[in-house]
C-alpha atoms as a PDB file:
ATOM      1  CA  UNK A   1       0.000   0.000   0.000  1.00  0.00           C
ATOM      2  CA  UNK A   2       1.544   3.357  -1.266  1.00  0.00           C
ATOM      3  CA  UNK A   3       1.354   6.370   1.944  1.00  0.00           C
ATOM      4  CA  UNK A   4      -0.750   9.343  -0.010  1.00  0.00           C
ATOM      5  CA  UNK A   5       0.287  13.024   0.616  1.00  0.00           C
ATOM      6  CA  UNK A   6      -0.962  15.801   1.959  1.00  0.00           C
ATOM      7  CA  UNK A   7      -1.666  18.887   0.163  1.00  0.00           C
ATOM      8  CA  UNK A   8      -2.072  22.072   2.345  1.00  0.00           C
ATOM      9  CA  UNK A   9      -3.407  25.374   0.518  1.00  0.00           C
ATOM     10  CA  UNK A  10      -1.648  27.934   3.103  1.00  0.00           C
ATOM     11  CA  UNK A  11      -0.736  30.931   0.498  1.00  0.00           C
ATOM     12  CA  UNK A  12      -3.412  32.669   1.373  1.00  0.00           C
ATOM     13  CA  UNK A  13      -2.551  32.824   5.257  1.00  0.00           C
ATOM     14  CA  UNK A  14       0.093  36.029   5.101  1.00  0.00           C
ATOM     15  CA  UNK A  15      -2.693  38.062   4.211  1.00  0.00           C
ATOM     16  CA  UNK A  16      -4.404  37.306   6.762  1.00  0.00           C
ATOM     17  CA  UNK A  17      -2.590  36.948   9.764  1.00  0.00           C
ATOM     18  CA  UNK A  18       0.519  39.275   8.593  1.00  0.00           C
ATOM     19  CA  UNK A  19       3.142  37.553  11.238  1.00  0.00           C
ATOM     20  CA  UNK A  20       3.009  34.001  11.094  1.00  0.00           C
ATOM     21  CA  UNK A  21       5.536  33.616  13.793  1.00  0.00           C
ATOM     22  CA  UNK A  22       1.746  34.466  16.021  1.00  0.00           C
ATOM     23  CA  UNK A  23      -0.514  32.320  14.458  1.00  0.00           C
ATOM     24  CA  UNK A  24      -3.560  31.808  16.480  1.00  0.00           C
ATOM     25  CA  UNK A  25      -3.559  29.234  18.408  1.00  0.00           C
ATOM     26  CA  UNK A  26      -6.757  27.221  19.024  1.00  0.00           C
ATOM     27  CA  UNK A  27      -5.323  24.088  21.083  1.00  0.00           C
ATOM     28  CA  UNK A  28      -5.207  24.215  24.469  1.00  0.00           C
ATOM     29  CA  UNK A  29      -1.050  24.787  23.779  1.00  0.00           C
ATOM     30  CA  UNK A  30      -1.357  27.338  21.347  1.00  0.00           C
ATOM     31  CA  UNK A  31      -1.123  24.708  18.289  1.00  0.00           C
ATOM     32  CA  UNK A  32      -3.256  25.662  14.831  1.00  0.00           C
ATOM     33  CA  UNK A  33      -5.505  24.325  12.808  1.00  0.00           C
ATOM     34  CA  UNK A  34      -2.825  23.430  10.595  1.00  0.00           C
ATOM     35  CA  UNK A  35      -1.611  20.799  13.618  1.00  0.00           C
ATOM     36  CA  UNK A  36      -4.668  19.118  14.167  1.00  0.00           C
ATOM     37  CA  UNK A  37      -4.671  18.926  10.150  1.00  0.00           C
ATOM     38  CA  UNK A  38      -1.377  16.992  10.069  1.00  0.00           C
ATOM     39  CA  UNK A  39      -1.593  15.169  13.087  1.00  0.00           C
ATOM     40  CA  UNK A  40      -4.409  13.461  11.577  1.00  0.00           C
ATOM     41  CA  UNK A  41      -3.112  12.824   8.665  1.00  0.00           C
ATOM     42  CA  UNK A  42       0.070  11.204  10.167  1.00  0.00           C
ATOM     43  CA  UNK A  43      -1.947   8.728  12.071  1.00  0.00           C
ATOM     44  CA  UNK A  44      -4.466   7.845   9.244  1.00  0.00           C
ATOM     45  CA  UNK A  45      -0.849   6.753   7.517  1.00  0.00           C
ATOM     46  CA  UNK A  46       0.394   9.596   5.369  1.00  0.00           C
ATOM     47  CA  UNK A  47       4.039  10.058   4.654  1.00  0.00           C
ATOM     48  CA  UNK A  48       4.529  13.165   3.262  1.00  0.00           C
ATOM     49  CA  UNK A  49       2.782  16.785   3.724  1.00  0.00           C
ATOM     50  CA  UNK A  50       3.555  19.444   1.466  1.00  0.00           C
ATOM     51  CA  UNK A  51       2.907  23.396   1.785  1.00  0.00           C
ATOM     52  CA  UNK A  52       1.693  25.503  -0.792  1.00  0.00           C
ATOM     53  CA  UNK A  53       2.488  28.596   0.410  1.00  0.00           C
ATOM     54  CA  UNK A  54       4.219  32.288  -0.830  1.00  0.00           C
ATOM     55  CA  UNK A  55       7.966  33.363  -1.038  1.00  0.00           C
ATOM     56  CA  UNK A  56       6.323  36.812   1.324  1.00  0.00           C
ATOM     57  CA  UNK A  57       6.071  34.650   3.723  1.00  0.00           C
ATOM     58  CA  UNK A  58       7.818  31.798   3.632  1.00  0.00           C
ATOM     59  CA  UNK A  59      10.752  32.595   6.341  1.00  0.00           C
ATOM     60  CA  UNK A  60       7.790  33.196   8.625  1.00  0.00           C
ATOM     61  CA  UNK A  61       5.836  29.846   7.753  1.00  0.00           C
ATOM     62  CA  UNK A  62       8.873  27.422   7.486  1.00  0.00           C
ATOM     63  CA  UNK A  63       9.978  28.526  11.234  1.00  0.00           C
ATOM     64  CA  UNK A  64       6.987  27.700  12.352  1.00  0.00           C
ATOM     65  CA  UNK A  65       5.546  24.401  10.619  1.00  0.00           C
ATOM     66  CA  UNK A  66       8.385  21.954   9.888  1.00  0.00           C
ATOM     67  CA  UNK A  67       9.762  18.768  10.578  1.00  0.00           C
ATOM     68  CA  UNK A  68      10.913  19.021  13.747  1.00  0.00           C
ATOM     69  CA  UNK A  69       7.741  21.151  14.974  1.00  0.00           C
ATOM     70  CA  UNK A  70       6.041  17.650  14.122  1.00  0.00           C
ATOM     71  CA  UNK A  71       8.714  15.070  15.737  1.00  0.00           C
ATOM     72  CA  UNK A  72      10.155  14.238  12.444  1.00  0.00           C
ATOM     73  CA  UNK A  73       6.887  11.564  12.013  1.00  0.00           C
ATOM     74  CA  UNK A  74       6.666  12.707   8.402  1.00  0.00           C
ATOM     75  CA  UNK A  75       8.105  14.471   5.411  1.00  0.00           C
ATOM     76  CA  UNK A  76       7.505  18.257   4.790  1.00  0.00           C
ATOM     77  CA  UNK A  77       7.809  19.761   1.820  1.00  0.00           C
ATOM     78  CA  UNK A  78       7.196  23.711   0.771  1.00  0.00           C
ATOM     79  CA  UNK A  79       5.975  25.144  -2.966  1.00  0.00           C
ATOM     80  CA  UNK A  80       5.255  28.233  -3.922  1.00  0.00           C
ATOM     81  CA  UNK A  81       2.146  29.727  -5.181  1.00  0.00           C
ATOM     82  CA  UNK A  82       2.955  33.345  -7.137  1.00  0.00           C
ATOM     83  CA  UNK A  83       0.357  35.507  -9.919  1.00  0.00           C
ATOM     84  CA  UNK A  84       3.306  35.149 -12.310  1.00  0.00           C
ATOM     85  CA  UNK A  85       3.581  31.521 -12.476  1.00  0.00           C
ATOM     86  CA  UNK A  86       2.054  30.653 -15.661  1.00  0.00           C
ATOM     87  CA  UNK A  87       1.866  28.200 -18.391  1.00  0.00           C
ATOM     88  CA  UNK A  88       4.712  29.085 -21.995  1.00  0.00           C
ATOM     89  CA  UNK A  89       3.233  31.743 -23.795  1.00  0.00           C
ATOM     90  CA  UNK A  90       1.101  33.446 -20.984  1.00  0.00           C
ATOM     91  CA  UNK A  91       1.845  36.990 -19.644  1.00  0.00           C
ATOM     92  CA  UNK A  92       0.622  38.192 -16.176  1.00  0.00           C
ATOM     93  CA  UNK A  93      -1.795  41.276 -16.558  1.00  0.00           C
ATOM     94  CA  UNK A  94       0.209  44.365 -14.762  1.00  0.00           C
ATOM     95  CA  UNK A  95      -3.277  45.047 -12.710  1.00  0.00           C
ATOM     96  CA  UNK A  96      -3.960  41.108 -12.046  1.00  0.00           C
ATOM     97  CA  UNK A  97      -3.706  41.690  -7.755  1.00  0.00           C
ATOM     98  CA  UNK A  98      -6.007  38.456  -6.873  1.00  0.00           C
ATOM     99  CA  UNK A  99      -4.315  34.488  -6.893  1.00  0.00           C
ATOM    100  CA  UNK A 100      -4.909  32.575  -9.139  1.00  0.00           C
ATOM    101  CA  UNK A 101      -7.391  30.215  -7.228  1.00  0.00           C
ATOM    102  CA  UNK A 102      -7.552  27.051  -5.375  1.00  0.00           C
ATOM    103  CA  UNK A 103      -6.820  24.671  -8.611  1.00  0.00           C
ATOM    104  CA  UNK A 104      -3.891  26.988  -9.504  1.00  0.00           C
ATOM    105  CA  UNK A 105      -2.458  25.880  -5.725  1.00  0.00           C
ATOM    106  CA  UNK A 106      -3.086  22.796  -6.457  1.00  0.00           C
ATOM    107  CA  UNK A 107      -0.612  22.588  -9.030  1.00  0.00           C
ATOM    108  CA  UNK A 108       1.963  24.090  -7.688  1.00  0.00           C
ATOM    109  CA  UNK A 109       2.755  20.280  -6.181  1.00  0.00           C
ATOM    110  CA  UNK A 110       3.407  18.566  -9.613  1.00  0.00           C
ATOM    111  CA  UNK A 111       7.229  18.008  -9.132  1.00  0.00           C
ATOM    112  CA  UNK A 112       7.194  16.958  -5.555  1.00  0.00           C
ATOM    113  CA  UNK A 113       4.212  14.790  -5.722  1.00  0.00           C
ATOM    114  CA  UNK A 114       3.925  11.473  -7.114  1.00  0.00           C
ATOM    115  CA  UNK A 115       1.806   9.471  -5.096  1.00  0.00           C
ATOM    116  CA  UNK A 116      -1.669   9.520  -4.949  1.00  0.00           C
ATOM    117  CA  UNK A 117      -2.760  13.002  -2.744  1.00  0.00           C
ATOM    118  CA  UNK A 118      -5.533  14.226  -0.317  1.00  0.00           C
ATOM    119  CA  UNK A 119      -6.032  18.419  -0.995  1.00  0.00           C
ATOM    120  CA  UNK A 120      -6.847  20.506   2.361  1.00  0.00           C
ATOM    121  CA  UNK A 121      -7.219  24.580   3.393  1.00  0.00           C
ATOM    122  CA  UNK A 122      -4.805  25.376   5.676  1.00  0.00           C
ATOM    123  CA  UNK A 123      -7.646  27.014   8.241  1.00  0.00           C
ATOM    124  CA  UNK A 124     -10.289  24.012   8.291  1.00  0.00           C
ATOM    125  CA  UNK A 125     -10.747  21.387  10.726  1.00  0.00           C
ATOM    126  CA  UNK A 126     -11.682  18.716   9.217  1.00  0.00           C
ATOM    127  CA  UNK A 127     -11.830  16.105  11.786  1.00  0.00           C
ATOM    128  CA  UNK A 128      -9.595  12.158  12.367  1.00  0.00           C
ATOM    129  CA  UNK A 129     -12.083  10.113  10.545  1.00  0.00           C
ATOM    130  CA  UNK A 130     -12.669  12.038   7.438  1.00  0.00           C
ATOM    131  CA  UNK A 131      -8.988  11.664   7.533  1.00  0.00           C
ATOM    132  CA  UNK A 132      -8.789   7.553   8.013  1.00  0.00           C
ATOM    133  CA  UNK A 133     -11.472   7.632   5.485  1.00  0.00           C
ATOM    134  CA  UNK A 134      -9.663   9.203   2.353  1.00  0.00           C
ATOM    135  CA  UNK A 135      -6.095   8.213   4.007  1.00  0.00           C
ATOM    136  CA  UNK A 136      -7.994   4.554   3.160  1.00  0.00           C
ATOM    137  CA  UNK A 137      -9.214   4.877  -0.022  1.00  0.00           C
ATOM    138  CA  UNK A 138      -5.763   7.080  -1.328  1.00  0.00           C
ATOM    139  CA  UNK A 139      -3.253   4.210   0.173  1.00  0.00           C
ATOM    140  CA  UNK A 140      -5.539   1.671  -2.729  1.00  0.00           C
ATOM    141  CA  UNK A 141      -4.733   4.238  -5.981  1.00  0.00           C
ATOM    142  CA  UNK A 142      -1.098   3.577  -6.685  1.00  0.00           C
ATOM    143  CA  UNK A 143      -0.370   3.326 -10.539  1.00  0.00           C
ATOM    144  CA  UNK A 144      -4.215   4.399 -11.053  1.00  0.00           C
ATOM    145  CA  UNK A 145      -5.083   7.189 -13.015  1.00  0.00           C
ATOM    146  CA  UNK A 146      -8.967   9.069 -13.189  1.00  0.00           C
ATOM    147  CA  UNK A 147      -9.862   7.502  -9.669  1.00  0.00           C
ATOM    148  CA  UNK A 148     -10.331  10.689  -7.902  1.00  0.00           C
ATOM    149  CA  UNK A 149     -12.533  11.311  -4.273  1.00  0.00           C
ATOM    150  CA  UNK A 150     -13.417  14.288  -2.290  1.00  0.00           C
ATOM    151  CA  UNK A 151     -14.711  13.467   1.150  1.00  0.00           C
ATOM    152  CA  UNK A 152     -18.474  15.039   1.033  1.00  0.00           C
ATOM    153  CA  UNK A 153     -20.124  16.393   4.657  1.00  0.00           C
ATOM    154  CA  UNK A 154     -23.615  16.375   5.182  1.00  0.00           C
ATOM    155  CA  UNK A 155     -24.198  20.539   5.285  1.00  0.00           C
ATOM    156  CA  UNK A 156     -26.021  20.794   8.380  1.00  0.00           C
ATOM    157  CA  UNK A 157     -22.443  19.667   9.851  1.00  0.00           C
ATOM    158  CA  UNK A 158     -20.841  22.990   8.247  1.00  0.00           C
ATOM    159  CA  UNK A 159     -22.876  25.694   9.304  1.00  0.00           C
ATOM    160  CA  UNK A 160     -21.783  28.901  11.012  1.00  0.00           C
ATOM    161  CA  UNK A 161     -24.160  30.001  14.188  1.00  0.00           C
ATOM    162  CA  UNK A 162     -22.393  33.353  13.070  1.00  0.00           C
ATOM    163  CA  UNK A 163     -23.589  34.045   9.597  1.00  0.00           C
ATOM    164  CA  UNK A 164     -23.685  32.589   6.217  1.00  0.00           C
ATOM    165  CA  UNK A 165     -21.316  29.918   4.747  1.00  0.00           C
ATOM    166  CA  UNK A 166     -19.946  28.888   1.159  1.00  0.00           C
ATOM    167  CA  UNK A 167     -20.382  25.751  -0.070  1.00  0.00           C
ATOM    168  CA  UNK A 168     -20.619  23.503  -2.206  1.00  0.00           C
ATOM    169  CA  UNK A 169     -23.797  21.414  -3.097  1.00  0.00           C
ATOM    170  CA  UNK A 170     -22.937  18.048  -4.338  1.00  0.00           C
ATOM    171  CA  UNK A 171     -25.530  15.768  -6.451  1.00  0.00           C
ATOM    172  CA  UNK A 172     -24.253  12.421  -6.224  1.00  0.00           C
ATOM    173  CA  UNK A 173     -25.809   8.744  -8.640  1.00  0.00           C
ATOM    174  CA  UNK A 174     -27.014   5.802  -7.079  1.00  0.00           C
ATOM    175  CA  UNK A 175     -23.046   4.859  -7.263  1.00  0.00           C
ATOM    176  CA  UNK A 176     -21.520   7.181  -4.810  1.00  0.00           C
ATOM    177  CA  UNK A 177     -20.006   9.041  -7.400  1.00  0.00           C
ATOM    178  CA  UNK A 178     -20.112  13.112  -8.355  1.00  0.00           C
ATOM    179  CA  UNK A 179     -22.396  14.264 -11.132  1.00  0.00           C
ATOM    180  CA  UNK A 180     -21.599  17.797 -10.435  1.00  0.00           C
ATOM    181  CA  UNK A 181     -20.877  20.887  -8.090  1.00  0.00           C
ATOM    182  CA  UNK A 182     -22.821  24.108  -7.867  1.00  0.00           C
ATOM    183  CA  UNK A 183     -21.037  26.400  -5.463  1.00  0.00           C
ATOM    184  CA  UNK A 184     -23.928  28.213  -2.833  1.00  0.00           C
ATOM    185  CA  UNK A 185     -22.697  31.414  -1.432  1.00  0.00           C
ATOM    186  CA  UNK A 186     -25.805  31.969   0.997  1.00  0.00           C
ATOM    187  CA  UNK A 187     -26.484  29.031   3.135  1.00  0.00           C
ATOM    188  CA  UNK A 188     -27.586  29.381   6.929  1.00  0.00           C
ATOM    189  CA  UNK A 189     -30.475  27.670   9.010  1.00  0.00           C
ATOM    190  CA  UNK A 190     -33.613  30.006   9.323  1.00  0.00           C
ATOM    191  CA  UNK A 191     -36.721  29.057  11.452  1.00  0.00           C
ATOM    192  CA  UNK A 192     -35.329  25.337  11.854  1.00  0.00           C
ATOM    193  CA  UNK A 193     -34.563  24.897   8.030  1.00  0.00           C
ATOM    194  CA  UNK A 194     -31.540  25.280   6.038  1.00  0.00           C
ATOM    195  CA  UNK A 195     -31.463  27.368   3.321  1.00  0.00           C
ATOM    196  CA  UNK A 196     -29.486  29.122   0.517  1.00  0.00           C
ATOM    197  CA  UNK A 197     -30.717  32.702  -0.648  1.00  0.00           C
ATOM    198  CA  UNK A 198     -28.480  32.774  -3.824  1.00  0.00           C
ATOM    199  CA  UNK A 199     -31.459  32.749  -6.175  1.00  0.00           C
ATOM    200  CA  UNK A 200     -33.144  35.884  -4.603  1.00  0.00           C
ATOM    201  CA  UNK A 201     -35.767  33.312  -2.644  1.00  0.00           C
ATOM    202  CA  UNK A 202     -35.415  31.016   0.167  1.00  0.00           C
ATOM    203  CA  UNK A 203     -34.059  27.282  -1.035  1.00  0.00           C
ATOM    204  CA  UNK A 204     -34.401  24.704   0.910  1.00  0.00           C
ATOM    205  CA  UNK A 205     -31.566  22.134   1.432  1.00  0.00           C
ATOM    206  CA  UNK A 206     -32.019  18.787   3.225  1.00  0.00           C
ATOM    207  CA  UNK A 207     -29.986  17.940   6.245  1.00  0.00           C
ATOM    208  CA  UNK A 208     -28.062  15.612   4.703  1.00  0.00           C
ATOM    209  CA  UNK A 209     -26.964  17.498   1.417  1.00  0.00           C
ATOM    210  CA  UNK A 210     -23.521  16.501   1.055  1.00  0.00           C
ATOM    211  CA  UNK A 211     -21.201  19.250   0.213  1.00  0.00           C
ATOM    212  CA  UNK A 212     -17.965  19.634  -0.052  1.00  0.00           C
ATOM    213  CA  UNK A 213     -15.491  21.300   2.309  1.00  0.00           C
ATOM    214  CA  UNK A 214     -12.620  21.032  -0.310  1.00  0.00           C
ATOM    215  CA  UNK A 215     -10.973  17.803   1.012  1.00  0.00           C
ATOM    216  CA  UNK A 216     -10.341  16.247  -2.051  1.00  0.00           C
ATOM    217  CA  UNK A 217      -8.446  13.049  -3.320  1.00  0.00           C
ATOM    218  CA  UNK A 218      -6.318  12.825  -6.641  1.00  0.00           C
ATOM    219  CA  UNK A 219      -4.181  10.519  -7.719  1.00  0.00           C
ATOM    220  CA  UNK A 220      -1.037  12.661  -9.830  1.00  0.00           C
ATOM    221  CA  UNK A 221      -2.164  12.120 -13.216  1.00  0.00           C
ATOM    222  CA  UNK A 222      -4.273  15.367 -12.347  1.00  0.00           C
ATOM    223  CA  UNK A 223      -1.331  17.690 -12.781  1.00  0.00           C
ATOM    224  CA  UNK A 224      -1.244  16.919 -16.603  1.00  0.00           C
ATOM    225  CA  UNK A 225      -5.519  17.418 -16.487  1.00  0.00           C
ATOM    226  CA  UNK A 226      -5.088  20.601 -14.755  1.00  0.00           C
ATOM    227  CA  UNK A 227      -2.067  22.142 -17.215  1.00  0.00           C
ATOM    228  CA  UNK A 228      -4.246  21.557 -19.923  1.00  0.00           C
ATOM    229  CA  UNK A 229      -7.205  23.121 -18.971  1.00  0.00           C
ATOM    230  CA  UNK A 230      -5.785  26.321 -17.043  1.00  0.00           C
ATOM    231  CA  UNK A 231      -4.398  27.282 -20.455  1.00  0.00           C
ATOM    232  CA  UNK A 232      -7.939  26.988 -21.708  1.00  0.00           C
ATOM    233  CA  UNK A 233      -9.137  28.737 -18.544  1.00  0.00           C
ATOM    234  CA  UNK A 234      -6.424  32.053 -19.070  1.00  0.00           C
ATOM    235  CA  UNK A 235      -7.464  32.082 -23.262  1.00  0.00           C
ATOM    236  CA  UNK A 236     -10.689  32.764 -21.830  1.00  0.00           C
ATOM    237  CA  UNK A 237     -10.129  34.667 -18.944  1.00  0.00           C
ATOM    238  CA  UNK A 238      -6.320  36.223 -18.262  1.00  0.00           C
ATOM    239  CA  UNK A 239      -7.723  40.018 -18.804  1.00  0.00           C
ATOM    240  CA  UNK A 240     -10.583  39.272 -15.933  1.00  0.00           C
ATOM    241  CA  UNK A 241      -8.995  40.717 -12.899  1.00  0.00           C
ATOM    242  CA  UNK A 242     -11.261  38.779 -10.588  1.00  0.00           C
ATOM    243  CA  UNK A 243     -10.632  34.920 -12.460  1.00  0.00           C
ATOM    244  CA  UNK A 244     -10.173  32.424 -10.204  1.00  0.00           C
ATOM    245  CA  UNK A 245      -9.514  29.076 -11.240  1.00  0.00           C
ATOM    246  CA  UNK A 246     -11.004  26.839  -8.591  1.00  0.00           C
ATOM    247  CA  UNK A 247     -10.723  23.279  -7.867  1.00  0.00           C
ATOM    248  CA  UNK A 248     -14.941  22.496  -8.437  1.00  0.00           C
ATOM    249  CA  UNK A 249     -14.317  24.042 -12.096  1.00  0.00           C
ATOM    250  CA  UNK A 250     -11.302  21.376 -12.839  1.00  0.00           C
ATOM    251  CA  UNK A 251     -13.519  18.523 -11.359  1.00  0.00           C
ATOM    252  CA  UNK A 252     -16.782  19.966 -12.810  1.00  0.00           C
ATOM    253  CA  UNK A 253     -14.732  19.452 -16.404  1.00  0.00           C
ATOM    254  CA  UNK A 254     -12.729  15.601 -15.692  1.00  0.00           C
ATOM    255  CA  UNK A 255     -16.679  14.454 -14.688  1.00  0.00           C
ATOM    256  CA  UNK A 256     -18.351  16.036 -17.499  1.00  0.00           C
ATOM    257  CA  UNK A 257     -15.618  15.156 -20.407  1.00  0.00           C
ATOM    258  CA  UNK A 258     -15.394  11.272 -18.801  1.00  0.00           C
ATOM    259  CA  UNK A 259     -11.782  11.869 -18.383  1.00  0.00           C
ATOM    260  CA  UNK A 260     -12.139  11.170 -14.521  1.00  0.00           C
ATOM    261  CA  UNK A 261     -14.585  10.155 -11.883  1.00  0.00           C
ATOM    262  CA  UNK A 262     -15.052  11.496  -8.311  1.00  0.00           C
ATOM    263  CA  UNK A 263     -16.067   8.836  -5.338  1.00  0.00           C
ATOM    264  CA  UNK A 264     -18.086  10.633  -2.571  1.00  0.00           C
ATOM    265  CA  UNK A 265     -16.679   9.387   0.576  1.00  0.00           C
ATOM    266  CA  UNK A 266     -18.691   9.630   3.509  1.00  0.00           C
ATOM    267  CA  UNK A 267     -17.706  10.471   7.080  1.00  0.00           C
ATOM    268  CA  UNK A 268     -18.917  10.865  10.426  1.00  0.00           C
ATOM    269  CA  UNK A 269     -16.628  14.052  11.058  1.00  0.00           C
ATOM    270  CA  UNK A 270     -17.807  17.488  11.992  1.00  0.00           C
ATOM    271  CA  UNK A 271     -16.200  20.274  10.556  1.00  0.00           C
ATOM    272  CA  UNK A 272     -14.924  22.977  12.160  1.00  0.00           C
ATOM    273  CA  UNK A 273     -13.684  26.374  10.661  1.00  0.00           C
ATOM    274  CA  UNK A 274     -13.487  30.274  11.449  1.00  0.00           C
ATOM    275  CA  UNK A 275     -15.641  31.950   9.250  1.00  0.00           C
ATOM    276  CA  UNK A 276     -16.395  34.734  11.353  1.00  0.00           C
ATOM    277  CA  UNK A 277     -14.220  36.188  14.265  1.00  0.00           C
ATOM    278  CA  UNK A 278     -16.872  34.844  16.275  1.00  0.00           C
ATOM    279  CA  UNK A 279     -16.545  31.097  15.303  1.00  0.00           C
ATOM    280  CA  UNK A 280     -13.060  30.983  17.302  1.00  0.00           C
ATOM    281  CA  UNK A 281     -14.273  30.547  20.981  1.00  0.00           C
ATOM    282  CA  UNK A 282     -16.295  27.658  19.127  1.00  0.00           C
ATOM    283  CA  UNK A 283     -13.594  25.921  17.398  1.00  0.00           C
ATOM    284  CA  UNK A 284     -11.141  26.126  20.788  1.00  0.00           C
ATOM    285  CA  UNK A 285     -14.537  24.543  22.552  1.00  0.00           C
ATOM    286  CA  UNK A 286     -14.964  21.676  20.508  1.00  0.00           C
ATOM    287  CA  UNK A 287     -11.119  21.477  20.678  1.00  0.00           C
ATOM    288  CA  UNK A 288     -11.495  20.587  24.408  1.00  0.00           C
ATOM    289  CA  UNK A 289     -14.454  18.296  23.871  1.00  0.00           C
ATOM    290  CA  UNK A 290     -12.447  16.081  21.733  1.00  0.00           C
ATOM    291  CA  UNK A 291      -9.438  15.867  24.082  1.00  0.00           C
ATOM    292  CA  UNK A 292     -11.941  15.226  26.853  1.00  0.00           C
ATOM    293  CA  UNK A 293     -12.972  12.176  24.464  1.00  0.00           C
ATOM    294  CA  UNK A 294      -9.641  11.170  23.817  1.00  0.00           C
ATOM    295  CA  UNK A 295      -9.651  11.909  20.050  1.00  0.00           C
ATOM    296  CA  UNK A 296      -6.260  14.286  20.828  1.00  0.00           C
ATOM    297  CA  UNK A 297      -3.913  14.684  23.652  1.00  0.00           C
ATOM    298  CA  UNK A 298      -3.100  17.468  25.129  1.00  0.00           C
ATOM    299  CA  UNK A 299       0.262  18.272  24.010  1.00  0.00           C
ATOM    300  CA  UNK A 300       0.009  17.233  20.286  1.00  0.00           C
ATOM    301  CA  UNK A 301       3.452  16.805  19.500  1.00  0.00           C
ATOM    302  CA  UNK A 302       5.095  15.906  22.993  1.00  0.00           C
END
């Protein structure tokens, strides 16, 4: 059985918390989400976690999450995620500001990956078992190609008592497997129900909607899939400042074109993630709760 790798989309985090050298801390010993995040996947048997991250920011980030921060127990690796790195033939636009996008992130691992590879953000807690679940089905893909999973979460388990959420709604066959992706900007519970206002009107959406969280599962032939199509993606779209070239899109295209297909993995994880300012006391609660279980020590890494 092959040990998958972990991909962790962390260029966004300079923006957002300037100084990584204080990153909040939501364990009980100051450790982030990004801890929890790798501890998991260490124990659900991966053997390699690699950074996507920015050159801003890397002295900051590399000081903080490395090897030794994590007991040497697995392999760390860092790329880099910049607006100018394009495919032959593409210029960056002298406005362009924004990334990229998700997918772009993504592959940034091509030439340090080559085993099959679970995708996570850097600042959601996903929880051990939806680890163990795609850890599972990963370790199973070596030497397959167009066998790709995302681990779906029923949406009432991703909702923010704090506001709205982003997500997005999955329609899965009789099979387990994706038909498609529609990304929901506006989803909340109102009066007991939960609901998306994106269309202008109230939509309902059934407890058990699986959406994704953007865990997803790829084996490395989707490098190749993803060159292709982000030169597609810039023909179209280069001089649109706000472009983004997400992760749904790629997978949206690999179902559609039967290039690929996308298992829905179920799990019994909660998610956990800091939406709003608010959501933090939260997250550091259900922290607790779990150690009080015995899901996590204490000290993570001691």
């Amino acid at each position: 059985m092959t040990k998958p790798t972990l991909l962790v989309l962390a260029a966004g985090m300079g923006s957002r918390y300037g100084s990584l050298k204080q990153m909040d801390g939501v364990g009980p010993n100051g450790e982030a989400i990004i801890d929890y995040s790798v501890y998991d996947a260490i124990r659900a048997g991966f053997g390699k976690v690699v950074f996507v991250i920015r050159h801003s920011f890397a002295q900051d980030f590399c000081e903080v999450f490395n090897a030794e921060r994590f007991g040497h127990r697995i392999e760390v690796e860092y790329v880099f995620q910049e607006l100018d790195n394009l495919p032959d033939g593409f210029t960056l636009p002298a406005e362009r500001q924004k990334p990229w996008g998700t997918n772009h992130a993504v592959m940034m691992g091509a030439d340090v990956i080559n085993t099959p590879f679970a995708v996570i953000n850097a600042d959601d807690f996903y929880g051990r078992d939806a680890y163990a679940v795609i850890g599972r089905y990963l370790s199973e893909l070596a030497g397959s190609e167009g066998k790709y999973c995302m681990v779906g979460y029923e949406v009432s388990k991703t909702l923010s008592e704090n506001g709205t959420v982003s997500r997005g709604v999955c329609t899965v066959d009789a099979e387990g497997n994706l038909q498609g992706m529609v990304e929901r900007t506006k989803i909340e519970r109102v009066n007991g129900t939960i609901v998306f206002h994106d269309l202008g009107t109230d939509e309902p959406l059934a407890e058990n909607t699986p959406v994704s969280m953007n865990l997803f599962g790829f084996t490395p032939d989707y490098f190749a899939h993803s060159e292709a199509y982000f030169k597609e993606f810039l023909k179209d779209n280069i001089d649109n400042l706000k472009s983004e070239f997400f992760i749904p899109l790629m997978v949206n295209k690999v179902i559609n074109d039967g290039t690929a297909s996308m298992r829905v993995l179920q799990t019994s994880a909660k998610w956990f993630g800091v939406t709003y300012k608010e959501d933090k006391p939260q997250l550091m609660q259900k922290i607790e709760e779990l150690i009080a279980a015995g899901e996590y020590p204490r000290n993570l890494w001691e």
